[in-house]
Protein backbone atom coordinates (compact mmCIF):
# COMPACT_ATOMS: atom_id res chain seq x y z
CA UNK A 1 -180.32 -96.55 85.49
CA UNK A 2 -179.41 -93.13 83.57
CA UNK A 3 -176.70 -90.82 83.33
CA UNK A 4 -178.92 -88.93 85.66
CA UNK A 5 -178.38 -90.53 88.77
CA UNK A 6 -174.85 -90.52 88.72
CA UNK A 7 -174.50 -86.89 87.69
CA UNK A 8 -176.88 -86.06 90.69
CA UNK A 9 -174.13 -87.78 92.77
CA UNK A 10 -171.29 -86.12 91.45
CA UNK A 11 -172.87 -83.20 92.35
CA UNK A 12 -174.04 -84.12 95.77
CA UNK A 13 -170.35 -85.06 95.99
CA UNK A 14 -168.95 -81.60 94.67
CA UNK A 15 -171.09 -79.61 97.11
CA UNK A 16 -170.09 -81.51 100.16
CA UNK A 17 -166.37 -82.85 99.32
CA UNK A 18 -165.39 -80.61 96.30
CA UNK A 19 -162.30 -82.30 95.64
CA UNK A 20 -163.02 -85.85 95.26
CA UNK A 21 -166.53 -84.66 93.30
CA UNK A 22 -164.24 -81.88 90.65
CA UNK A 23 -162.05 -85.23 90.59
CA UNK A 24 -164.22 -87.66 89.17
CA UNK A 25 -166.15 -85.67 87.31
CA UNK A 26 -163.60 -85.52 84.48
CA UNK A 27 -163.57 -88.99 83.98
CA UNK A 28 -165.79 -91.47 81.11
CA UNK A 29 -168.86 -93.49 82.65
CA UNK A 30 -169.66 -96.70 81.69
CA UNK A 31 -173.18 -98.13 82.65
CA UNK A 32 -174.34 -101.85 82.72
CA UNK A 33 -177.02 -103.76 82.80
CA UNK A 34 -175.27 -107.04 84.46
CA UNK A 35 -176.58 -108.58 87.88
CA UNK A 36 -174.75 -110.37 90.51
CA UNK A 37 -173.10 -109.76 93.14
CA UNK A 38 -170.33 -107.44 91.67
CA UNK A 39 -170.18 -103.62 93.39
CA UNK A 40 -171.74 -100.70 92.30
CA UNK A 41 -168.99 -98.98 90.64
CA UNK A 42 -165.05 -100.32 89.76
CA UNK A 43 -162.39 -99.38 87.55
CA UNK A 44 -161.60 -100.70 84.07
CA UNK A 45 -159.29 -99.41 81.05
CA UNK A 46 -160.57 -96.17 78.28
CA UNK A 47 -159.10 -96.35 75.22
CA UNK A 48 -155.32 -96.45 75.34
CA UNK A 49 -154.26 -94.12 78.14
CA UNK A 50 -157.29 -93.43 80.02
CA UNK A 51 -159.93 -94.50 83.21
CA UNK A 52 -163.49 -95.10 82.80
CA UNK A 53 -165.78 -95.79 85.70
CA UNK A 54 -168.17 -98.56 85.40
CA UNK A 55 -171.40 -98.36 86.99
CA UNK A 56 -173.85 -101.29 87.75
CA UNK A 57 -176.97 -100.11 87.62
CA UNK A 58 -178.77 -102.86 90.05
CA UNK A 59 -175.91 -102.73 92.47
CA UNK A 60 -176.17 -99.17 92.35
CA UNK A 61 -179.59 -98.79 93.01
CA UNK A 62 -179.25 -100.76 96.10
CA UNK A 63 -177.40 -98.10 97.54
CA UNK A 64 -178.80 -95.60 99.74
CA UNK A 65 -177.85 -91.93 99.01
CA UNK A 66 -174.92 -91.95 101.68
CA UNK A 67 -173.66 -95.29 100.06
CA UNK A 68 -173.77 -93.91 96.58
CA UNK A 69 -171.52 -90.78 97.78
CA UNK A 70 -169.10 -93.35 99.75
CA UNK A 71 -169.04 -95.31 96.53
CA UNK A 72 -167.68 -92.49 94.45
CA UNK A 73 -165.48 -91.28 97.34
CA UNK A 74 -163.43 -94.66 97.34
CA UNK A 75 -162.56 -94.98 93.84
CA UNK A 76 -161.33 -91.50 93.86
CA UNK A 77 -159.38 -92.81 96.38
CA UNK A 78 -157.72 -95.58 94.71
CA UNK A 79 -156.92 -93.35 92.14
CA UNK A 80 -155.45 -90.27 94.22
CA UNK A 81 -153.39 -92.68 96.60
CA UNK A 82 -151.95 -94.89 93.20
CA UNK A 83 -153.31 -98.15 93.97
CA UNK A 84 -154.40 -98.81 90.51
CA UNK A 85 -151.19 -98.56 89.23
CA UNK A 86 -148.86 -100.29 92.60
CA UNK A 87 -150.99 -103.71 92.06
CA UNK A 88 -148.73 -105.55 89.89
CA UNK A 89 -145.72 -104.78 92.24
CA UNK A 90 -147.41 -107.30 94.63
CA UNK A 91 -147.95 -110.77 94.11
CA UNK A 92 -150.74 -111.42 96.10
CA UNK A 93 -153.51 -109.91 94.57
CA UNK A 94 -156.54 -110.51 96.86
CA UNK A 95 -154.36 -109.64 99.67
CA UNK A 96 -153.22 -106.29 97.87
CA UNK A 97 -157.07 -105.67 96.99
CA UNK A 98 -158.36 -106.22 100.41
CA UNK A 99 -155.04 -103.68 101.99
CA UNK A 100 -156.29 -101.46 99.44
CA UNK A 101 -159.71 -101.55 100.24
CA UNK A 102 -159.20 -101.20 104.19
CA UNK A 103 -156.55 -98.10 103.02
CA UNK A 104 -160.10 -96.39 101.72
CA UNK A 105 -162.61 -96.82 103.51
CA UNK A 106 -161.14 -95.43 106.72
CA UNK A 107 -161.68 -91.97 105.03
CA UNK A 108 -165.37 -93.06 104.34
CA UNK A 109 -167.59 -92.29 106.97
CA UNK A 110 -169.62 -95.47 108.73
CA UNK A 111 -172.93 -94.35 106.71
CA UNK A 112 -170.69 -94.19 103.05
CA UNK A 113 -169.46 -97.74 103.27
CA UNK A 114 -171.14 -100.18 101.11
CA UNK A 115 -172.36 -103.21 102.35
CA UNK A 116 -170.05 -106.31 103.25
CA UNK A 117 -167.18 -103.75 102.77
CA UNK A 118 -163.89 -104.50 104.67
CA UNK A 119 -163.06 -102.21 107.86
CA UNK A 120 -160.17 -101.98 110.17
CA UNK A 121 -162.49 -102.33 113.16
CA UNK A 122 -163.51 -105.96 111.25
CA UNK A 123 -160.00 -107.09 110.75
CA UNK A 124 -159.29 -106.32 113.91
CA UNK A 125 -161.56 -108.03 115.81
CA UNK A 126 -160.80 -110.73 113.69
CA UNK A 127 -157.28 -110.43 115.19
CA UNK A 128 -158.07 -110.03 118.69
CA UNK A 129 -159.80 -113.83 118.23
CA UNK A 130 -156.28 -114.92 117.30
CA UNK A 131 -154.62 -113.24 119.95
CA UNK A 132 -152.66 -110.75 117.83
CA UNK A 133 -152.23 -106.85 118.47
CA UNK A 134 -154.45 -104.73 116.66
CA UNK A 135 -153.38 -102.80 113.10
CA UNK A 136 -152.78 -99.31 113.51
CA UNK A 137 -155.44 -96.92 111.87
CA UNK A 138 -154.73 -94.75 108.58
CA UNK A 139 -151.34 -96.26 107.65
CA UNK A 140 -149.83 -96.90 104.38
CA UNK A 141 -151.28 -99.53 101.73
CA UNK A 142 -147.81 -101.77 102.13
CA UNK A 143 -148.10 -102.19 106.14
CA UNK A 144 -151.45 -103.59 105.77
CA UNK A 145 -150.65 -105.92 103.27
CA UNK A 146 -147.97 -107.13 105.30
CA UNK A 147 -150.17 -107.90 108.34
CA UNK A 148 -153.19 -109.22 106.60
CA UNK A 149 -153.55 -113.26 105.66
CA UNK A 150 -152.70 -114.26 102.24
CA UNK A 151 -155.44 -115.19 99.49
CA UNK A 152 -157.13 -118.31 100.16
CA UNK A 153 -155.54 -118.75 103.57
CA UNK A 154 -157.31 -118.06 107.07
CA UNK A 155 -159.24 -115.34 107.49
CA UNK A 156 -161.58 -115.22 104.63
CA UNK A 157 -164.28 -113.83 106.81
CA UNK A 158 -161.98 -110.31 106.32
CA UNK A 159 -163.27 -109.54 103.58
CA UNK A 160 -161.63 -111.45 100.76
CA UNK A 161 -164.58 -111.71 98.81
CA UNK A 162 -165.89 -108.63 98.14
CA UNK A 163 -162.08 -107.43 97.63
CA UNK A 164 -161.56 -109.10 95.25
CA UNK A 165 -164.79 -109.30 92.94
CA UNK A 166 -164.51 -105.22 93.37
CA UNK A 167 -160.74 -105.18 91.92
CA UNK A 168 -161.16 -107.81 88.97
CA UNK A 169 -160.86 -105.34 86.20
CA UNK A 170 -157.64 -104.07 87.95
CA UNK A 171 -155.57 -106.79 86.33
CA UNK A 172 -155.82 -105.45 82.66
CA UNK A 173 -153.98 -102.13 83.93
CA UNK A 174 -150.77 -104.87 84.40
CA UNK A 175 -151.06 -106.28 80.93
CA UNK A 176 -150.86 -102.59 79.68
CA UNK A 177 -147.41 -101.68 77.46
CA UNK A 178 -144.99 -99.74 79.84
CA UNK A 179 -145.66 -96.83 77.26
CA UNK A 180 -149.43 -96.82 77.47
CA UNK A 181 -148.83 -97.24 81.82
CA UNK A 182 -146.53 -94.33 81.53
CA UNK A 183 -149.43 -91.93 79.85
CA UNK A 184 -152.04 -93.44 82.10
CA UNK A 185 -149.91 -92.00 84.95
CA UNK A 186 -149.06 -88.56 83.50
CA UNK A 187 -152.99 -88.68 82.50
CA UNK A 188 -153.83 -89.14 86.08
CA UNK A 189 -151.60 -86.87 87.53
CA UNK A 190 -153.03 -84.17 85.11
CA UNK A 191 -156.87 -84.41 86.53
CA UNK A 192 -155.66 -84.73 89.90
CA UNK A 193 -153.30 -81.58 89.61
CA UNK A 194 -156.77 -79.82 87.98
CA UNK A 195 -159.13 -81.36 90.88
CA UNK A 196 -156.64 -79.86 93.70
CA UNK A 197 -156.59 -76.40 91.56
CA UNK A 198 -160.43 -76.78 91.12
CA UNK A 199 -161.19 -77.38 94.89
CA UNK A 200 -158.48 -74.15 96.10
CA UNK A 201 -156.34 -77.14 97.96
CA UNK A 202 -153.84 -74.55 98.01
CA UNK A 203 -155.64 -72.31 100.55
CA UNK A 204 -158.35 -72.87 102.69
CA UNK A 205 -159.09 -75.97 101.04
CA UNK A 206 -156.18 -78.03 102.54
CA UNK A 207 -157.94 -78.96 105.71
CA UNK A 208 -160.99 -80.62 104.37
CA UNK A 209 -158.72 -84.04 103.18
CA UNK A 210 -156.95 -86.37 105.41
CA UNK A 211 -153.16 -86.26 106.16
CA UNK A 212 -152.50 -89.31 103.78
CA UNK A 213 -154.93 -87.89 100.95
CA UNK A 214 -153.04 -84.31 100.83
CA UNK A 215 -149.37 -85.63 101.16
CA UNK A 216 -150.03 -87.26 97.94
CA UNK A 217 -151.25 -83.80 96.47
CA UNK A 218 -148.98 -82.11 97.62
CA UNK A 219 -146.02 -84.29 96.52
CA UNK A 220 -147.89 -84.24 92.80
CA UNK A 221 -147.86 -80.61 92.78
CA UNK A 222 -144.60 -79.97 93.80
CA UNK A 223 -143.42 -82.18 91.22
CA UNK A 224 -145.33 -80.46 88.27
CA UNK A 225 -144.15 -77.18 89.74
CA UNK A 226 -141.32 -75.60 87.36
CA UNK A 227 -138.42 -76.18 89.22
CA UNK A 228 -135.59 -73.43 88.36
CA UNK A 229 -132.14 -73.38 89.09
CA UNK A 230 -131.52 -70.95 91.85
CA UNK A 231 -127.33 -70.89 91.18
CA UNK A 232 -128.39 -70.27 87.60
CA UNK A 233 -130.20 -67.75 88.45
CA UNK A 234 -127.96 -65.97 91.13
CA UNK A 235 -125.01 -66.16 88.35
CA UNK A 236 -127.39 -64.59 85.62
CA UNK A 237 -128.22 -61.51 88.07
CA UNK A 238 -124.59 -61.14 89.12
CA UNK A 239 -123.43 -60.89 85.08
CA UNK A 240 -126.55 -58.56 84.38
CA UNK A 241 -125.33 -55.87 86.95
CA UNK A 242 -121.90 -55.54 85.52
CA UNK A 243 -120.47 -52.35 84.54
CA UNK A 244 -117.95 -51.76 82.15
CA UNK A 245 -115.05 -49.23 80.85
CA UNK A 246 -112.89 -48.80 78.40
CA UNK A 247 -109.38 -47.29 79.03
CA UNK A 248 -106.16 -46.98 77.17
CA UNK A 249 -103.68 -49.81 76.90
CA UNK A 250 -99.92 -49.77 75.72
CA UNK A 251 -99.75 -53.67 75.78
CA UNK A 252 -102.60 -54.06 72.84
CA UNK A 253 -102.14 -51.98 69.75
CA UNK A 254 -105.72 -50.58 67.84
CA UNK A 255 -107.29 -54.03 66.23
CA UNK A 256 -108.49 -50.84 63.62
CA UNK A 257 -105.46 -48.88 63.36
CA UNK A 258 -102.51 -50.89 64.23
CA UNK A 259 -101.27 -48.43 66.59
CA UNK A 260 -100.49 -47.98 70.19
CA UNK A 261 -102.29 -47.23 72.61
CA UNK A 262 -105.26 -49.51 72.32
CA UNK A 263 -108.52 -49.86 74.23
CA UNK A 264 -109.36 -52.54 76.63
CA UNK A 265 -112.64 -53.04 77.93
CA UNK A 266 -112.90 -53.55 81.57
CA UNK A 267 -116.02 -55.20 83.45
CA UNK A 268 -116.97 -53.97 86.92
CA UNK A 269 -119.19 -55.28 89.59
CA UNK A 270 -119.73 -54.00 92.98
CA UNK A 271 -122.63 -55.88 94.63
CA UNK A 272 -123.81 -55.38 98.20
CA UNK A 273 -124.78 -58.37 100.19
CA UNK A 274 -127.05 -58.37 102.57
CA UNK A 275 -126.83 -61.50 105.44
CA UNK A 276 -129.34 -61.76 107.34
CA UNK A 277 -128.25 -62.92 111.04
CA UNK A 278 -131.33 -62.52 112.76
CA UNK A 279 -132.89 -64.89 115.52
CA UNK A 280 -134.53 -67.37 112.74
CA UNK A 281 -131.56 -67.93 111.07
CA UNK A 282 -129.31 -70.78 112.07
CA UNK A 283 -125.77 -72.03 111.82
CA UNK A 284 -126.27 -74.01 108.72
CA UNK A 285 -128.47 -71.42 107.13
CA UNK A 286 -125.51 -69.29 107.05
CA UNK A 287 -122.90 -71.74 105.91
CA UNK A 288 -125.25 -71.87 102.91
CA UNK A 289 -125.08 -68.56 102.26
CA UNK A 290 -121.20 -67.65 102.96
CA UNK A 291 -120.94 -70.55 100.04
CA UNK A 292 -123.00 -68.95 97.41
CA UNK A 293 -121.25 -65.49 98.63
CA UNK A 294 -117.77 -66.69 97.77
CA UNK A 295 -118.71 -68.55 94.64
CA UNK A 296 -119.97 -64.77 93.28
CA UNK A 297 -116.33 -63.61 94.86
CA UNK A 298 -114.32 -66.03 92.96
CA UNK A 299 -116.60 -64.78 89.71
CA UNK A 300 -114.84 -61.42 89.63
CA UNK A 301 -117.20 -59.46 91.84
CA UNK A 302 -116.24 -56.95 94.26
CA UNK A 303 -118.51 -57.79 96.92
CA UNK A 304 -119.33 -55.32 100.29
CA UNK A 305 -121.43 -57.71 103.02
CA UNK A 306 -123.39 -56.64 105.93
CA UNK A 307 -124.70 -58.59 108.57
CA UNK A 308 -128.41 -57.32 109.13
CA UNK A 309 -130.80 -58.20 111.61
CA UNK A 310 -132.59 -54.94 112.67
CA UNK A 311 -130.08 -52.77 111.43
CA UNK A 312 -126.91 -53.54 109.87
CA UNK A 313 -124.42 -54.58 112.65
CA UNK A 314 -121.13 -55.01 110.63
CA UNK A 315 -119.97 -53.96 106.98
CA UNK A 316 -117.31 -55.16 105.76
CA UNK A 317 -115.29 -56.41 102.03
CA UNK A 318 -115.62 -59.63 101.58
CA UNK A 319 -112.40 -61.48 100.37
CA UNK A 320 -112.84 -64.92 100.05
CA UNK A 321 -112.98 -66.04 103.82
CA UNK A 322 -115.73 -66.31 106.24
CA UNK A 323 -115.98 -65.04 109.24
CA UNK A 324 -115.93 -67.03 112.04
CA UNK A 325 -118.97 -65.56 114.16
CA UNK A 326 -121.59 -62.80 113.08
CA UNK A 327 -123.56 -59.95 114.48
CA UNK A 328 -126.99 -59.78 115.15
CA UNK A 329 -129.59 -62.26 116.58
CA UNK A 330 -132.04 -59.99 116.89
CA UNK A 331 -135.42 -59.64 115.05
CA UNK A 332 -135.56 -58.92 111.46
CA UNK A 333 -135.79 -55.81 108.88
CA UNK A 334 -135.18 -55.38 105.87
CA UNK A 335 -134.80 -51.44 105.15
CA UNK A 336 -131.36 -50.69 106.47
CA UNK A 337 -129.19 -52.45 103.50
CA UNK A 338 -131.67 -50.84 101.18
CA UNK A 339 -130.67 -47.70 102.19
CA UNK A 340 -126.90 -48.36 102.62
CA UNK A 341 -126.73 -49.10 99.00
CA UNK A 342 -129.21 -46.30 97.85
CA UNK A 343 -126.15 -43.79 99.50
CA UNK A 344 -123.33 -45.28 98.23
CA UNK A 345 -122.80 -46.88 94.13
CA UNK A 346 -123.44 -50.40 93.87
CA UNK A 347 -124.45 -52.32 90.36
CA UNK A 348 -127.02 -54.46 92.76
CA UNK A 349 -128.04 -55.82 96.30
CA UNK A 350 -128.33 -59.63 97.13
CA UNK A 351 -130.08 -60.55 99.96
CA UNK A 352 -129.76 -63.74 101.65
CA UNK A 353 -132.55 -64.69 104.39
CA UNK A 354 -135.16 -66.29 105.13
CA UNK A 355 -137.93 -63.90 104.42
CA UNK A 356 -140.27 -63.59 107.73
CA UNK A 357 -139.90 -60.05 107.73
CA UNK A 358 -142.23 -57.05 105.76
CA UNK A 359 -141.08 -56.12 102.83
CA UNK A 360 -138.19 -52.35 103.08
CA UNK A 361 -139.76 -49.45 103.96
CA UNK A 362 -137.72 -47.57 100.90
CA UNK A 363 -137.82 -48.84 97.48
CA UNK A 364 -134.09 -49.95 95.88
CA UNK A 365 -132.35 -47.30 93.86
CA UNK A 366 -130.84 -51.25 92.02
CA UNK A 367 -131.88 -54.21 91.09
CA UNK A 368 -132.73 -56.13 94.52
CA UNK A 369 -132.19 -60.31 94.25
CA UNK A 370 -133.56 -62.29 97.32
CA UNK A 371 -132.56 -65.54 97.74
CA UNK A 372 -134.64 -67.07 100.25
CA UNK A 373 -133.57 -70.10 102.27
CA UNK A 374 -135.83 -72.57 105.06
CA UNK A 375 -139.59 -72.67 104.99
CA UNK A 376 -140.53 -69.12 103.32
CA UNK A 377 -144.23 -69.75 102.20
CA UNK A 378 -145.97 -67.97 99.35
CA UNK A 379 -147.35 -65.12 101.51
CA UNK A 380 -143.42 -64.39 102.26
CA UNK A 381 -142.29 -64.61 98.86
CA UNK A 382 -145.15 -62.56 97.33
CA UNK A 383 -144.39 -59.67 99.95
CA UNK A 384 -141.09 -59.08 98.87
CA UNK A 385 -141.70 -59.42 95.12
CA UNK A 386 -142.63 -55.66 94.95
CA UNK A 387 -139.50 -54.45 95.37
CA UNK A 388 -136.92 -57.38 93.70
CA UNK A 389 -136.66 -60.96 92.11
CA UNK A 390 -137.71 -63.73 94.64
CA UNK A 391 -136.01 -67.07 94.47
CA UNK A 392 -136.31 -69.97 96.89
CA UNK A 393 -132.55 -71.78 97.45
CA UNK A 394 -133.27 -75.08 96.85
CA UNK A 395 -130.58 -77.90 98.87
CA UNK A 396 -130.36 -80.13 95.58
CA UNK A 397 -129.83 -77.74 92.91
């Protein structure tokens, strides 16, 4: 066998499943010569912090075209779901291998698997022969390896073998440092944040990989996102709207002349805040938001709230206490506080909703901060963008 052959997978693979294909792709092939009855392609070590895939050329040539793209898919699999790196948390080995195994190839189609290879329709028939319920299909890796025999106990007909001649060269990822383990992760996670950017999984994309396969994507991403301190944030905007004045003083003499009067510099800060009580807004949306209200209160600033849902329903100072019921309920839109504080003087608007709504009809005469709270998604956040800072309230921040 050649490079060739394998490339000409990949691609196959890229055309039809582009985000297992863009995936792989970025990772070293190794190609031997060796017979037996080891499988066509397995995991092994590359250099200190790295993957290679090893490729059998015999084994590999025994696979029909489907086989060879099912054969691709499931290591990509391993890798995406973390089962190279969760195998020497369990002390069973060929019993981890084979839960791993059955894990991947229920997202290979019946033409992909290789031959011999373990399938939840197998183990469960297996089962039914003992009298026990049948395993539940497309669960996590640790439920299966609960429910399935241990190594060299009953049920080697399950599987075992193959299992575990396919995961051999998993046990030198163990005997890896914890430093070297530690940049093999962060190297994974790096091609498989790429491979999701690569294959658009953050539009259209999304639907072409299973529920268990995109939940892990998703989780990376969102923890390589930049997470930023909302509060931060909020307390930064508040500070950069302040006013300030200078005005005579008898109690401090002139630091330059000795004399009395003196100056004294004054800040000012009158910010209108915008609530928004419409229908999509619940009772513990607007706790949160009466909290973050008073902390900029108790900061200094002289705060003016309205209650908006359609149109503003209340206004109001705000002076440290809540109220105990608001107005509103109704739909949602944004352009009455907008105008309220383009006729009257305010240093700059905060806005607290949750962003289903199209953008104000008027442009802000002030800065404009929304602080967006509940399950606003990009297509919310970018709307509003045009006409102020967006940031998402996070719950743990």
């Amino acid at each position: 066998m050649d490079a060739n052959t394998l490339s000409r997978a990949l691609v196959r693979l890229m055309l039809r499943e582009p985000f297992y294909g863009h995936y792989l792709a970025g990772f070293h092939k190794l190609f031997s010569a060796e017979g037996g009855d080891g499988p066509a392609l397995s995991l092994q070590p590359q250099g200190h912090s790295d993957v290679r895939l090893l490729c059998r050329n015999e084994a590999w040539h025994a696979l029909d075209e489907a086989q060879q793209l099912g054969a691709l898919k499931h290591e990509a699999l391993h890798l995406v779901l973390g089962h190279l790196l969760l195998r020497p948390d369990y002390a069973d080995k060929g019993r981890f291998d084979r839960a791993a195994d059955l894990v991947a190839n229920q997202y290979l189609a019946p033409t992909q698997r290789c031959p011999g290879a373990i399938t939840l329709e197998q183990v469960n028939a297996w089962r039914a022969e003992l009298g026990r319920p049948a395993l539940e299909a497309q669960r996590e890796l640790a439920y299966y390896y609960r429910l399935l025999p241990p190594s060299g106990g009953e049920g080697r007909g399950a599987g075992e073998g193959l299992a575990r001649a396919g995961h051999d060269n998993w046990a030198a990822f163990a005997q890896l440092p914890e430093a070297r383990r530690s940049l093999l992760d962060q190297q994974l996670q790096g091609r498989l944040e790429q491979a999701a950017l690569r294959a658009e999984l953050e539009g259209s994309g999304r639907g072409l990989l299973p529920g268990a396969v995109l939940a892990a994507v998703e989780q990376l991403l969102a923890r390589r996102r930049p997470s930023l301190n909302w509060r931060r944030a909020l307390r930064l905007f508040a500070a950069s709207s302040r006013r300030t004045s200078v005005r005579n003083t008898l109690r401090r003499p002139s630091k330059r002349y000795g004399t009395t009067p003196g100056t004294r510099i004054q800040p000012h800060q009158r910010l209108l805040v915008a609530v928004d009580t419409s229908a999509s807004i619940d009772d513990a949306q607007l706790s949160a938001f009466f909290a973050e209200i008073n902390h900029l209160w108790r900061a200094g600033a002289e705060i003016i709230l309205v209650e908006c849902d359609t149109a503003i329903q209340r206004s109001y100072s705000y002076c440290g206490t809540a109220p105990q019921g608001v107005q509103g309920r109704g739909g949602t839109d944004f352009t009455a506080p907008v105008e309220y504080a383009n006729r009257h003087r305010f240093d700059g608007i905060v806005y607290f909703t949750d962003g289903q709504a199209p953008p104000p009809a008027v442009r802000p005469r002030v800065p404009l901060l929304w602080l967006l709270h509940g399950d606003a998604g990009d297509a919310d956040r970018s709307r509003l963008t045009s006409c102020g800072r967006v940031i998402p309230m996070a719950a743990d921040q």
